[in-house]
N, C-alpha and C. Protein backbone atom coordinates (compact mmCIF):
# COMPACT_ATOMS: atom_id res chain seq x y z
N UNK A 1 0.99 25.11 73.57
CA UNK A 1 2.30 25.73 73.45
C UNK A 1 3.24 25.09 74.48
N UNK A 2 4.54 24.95 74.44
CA UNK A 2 5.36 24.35 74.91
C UNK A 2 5.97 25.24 75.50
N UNK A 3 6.91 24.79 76.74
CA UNK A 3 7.73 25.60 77.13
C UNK A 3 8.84 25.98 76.80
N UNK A 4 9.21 25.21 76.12
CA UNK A 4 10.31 26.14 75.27
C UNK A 4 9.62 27.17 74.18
N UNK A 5 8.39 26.99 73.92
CA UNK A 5 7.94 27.90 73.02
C UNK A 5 8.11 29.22 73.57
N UNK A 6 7.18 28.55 74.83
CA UNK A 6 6.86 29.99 75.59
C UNK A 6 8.14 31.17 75.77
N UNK A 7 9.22 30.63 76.18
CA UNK A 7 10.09 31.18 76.59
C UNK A 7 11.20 31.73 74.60
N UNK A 8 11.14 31.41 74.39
CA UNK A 8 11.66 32.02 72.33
C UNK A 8 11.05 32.75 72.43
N UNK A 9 9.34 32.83 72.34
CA UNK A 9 8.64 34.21 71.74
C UNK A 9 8.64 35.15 73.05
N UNK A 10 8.54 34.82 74.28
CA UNK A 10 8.94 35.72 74.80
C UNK A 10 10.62 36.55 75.01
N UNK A 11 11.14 35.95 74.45
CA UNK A 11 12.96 36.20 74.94
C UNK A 11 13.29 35.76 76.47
N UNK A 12 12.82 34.68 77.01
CA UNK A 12 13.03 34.34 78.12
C UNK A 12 14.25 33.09 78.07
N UNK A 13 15.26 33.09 78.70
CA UNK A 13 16.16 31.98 78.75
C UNK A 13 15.93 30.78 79.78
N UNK A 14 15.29 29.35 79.27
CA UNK A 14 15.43 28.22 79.68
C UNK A 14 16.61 27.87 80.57
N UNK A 15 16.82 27.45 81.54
CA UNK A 15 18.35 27.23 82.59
C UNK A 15 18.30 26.02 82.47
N UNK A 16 19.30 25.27 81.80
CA UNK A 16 19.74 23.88 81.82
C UNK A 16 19.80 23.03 83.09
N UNK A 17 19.94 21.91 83.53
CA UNK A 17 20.25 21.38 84.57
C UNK A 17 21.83 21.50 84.17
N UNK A 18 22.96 21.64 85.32
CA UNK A 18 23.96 21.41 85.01
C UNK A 18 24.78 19.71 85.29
N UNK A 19 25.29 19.48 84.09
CA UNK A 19 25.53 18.13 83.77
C UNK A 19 26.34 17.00 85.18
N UNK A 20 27.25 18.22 86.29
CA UNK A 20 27.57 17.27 86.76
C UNK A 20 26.67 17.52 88.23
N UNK A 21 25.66 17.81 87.99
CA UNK A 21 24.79 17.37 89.68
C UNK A 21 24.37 15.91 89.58
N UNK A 22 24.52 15.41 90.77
CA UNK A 22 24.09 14.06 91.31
C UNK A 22 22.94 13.05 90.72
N UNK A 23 22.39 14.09 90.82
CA UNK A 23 20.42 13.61 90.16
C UNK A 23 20.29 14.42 88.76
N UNK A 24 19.28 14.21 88.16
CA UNK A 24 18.52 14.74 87.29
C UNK A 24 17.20 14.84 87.31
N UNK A 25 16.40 14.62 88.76
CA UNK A 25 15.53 15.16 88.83
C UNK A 25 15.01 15.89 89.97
N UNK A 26 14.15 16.61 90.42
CA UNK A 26 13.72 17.43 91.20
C UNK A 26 12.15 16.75 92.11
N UNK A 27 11.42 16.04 91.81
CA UNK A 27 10.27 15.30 92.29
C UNK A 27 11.09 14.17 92.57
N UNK A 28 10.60 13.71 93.80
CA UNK A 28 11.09 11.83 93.86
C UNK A 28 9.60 11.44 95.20
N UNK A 29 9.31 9.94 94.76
CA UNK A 29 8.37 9.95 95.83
C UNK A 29 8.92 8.31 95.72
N UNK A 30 9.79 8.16 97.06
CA UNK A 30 10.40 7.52 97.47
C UNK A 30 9.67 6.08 97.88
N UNK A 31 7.78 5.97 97.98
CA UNK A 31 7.37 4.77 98.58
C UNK A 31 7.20 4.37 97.15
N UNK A 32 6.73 5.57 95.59
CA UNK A 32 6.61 4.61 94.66
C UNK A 32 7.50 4.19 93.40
N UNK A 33 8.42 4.80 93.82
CA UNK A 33 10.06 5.16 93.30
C UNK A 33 9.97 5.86 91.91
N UNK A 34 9.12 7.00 91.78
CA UNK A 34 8.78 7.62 90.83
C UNK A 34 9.65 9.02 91.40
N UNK A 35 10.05 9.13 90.10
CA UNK A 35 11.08 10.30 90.12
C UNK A 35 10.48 11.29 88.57
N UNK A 36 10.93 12.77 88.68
CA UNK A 36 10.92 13.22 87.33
C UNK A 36 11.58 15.27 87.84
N UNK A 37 11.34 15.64 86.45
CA UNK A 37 12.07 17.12 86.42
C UNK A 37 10.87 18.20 86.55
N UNK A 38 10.18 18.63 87.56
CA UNK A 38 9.60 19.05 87.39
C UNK A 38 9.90 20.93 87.86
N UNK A 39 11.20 21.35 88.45
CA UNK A 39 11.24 22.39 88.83
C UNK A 39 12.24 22.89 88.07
N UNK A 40 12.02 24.30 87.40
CA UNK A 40 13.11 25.04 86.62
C UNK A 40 13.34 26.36 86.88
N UNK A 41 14.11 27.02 86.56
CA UNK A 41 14.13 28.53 86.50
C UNK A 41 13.97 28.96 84.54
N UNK A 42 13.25 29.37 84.52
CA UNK A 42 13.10 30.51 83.75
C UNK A 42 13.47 31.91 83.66
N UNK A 43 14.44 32.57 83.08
CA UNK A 43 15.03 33.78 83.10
C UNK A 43 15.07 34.83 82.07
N UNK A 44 14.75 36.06 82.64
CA UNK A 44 15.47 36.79 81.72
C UNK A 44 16.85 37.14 80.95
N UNK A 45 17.08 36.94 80.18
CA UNK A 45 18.89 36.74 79.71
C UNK A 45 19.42 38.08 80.17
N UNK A 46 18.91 39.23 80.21
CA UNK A 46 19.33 40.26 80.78
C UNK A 46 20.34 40.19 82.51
N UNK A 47 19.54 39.05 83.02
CA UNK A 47 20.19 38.81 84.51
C UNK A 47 20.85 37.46 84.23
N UNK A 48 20.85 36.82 83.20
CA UNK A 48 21.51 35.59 83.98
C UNK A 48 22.89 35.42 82.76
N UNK A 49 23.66 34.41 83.48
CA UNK A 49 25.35 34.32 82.85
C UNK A 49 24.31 33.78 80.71
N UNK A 50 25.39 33.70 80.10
CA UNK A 50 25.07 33.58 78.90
C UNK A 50 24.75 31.22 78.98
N UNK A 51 25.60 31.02 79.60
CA UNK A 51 25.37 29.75 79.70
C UNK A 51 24.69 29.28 81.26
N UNK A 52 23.39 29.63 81.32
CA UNK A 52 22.49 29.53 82.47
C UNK A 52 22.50 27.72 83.27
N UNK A 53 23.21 27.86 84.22
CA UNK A 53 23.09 26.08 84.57
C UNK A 53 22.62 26.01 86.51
N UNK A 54 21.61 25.69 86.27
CA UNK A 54 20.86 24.83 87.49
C UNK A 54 21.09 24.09 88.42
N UNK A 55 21.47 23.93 89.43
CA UNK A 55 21.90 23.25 90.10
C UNK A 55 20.88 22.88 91.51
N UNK A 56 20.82 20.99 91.40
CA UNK A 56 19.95 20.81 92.12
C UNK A 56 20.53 20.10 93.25
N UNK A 57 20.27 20.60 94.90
CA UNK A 57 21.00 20.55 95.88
C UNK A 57 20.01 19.57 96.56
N UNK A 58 20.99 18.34 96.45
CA UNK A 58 20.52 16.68 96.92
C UNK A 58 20.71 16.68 98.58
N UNK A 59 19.82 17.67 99.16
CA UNK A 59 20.28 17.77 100.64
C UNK A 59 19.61 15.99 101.12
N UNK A 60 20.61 15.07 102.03
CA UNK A 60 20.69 13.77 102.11
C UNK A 60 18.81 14.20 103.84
N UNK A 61 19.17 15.16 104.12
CA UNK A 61 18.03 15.80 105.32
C UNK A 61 16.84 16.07 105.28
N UNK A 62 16.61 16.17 103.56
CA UNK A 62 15.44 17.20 102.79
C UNK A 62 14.45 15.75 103.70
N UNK A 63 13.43 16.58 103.80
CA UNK A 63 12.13 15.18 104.44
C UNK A 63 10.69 15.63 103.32
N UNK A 64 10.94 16.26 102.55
CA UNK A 64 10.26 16.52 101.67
C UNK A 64 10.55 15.75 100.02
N UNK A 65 9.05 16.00 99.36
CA UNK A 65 9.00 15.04 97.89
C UNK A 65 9.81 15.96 96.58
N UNK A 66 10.60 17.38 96.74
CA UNK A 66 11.29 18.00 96.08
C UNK A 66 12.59 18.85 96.64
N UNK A 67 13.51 18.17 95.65
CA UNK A 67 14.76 18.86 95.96
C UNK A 67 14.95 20.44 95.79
N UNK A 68 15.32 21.23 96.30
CA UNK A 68 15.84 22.73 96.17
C UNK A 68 16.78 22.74 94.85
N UNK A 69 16.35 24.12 94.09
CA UNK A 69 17.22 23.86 92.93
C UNK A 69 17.78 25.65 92.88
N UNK A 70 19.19 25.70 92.71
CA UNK A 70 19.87 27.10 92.35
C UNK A 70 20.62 27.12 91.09
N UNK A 71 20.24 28.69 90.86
CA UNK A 71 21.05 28.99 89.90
C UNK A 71 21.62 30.48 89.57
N UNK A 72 22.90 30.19 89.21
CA UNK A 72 24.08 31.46 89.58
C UNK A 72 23.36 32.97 88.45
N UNK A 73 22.93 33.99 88.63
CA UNK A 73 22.40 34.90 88.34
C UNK A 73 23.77 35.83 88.03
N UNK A 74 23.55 36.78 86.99
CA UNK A 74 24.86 37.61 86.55
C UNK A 74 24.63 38.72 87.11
N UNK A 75 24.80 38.64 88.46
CA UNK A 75 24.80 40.13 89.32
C UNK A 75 25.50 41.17 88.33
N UNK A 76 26.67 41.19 87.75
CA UNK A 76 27.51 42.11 87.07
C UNK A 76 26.72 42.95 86.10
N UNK A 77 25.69 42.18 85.66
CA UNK A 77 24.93 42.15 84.47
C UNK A 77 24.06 43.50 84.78
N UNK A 78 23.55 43.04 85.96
CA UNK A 78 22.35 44.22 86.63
C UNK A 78 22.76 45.36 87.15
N UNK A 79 24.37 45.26 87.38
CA UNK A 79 24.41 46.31 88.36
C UNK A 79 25.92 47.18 86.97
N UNK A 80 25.92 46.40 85.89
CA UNK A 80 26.28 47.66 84.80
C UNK A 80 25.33 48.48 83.82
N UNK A 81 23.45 47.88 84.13
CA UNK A 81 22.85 48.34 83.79
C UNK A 81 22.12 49.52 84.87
N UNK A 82 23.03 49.61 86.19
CA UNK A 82 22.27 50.47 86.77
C UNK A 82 21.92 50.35 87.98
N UNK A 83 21.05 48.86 87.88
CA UNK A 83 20.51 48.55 89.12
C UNK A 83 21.03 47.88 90.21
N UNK A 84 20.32 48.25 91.38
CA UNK A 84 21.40 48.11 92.60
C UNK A 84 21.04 46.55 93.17
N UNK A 85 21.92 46.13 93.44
CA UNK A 85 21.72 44.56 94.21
C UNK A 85 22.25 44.52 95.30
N UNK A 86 21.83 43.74 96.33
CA UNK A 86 22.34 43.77 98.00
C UNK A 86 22.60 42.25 97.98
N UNK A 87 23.88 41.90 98.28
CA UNK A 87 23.83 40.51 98.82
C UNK A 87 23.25 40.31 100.34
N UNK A 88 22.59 38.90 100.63
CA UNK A 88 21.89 38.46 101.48
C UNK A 88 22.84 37.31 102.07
């Protein structure tokens, strides 16, 4: 089963990379210049905006083989269903 499978039969929403970040991928191993996408968010559509986009933060400092990746969550979403959210 695939991951997009997985996520249809469950009702889970796939988060795109968004088109204008720097990179397009999330792994890089810089001695063998192998790069690829290996980190995503998976969501419930209940919390996240209707057009879910990813954003992967090319810190130039990172000393590690994966970039940090965010993505904007529909606080509004959760907290007209009820539930309470605390910003951090």
């Amino acid at each position: 089963m695939t991951l997009r499978n997985l996520c249809s039969s469950n009702n889970l929403l796939w988060c795109d990379v968004d088109v204008s970040c720097d990179v397009n991928y999330t792994f890089h191993n810089d001695t063998t210049n192998c790069r690829s996408m290996i980190d995503y968010f998976i969501c419930s559509p209940d919390i996240t905006l209707h057009q879910c986009k990813v954003i992967i933060l090319n810190d130039e400092d990172n000393m590690l083989d994966h970039f940090a990746i965010a993505c904007k969550l529909g606080v509004e979403k959760l907290t007209a269903r009820g539930h309470s959210v605390t910003a951090s």
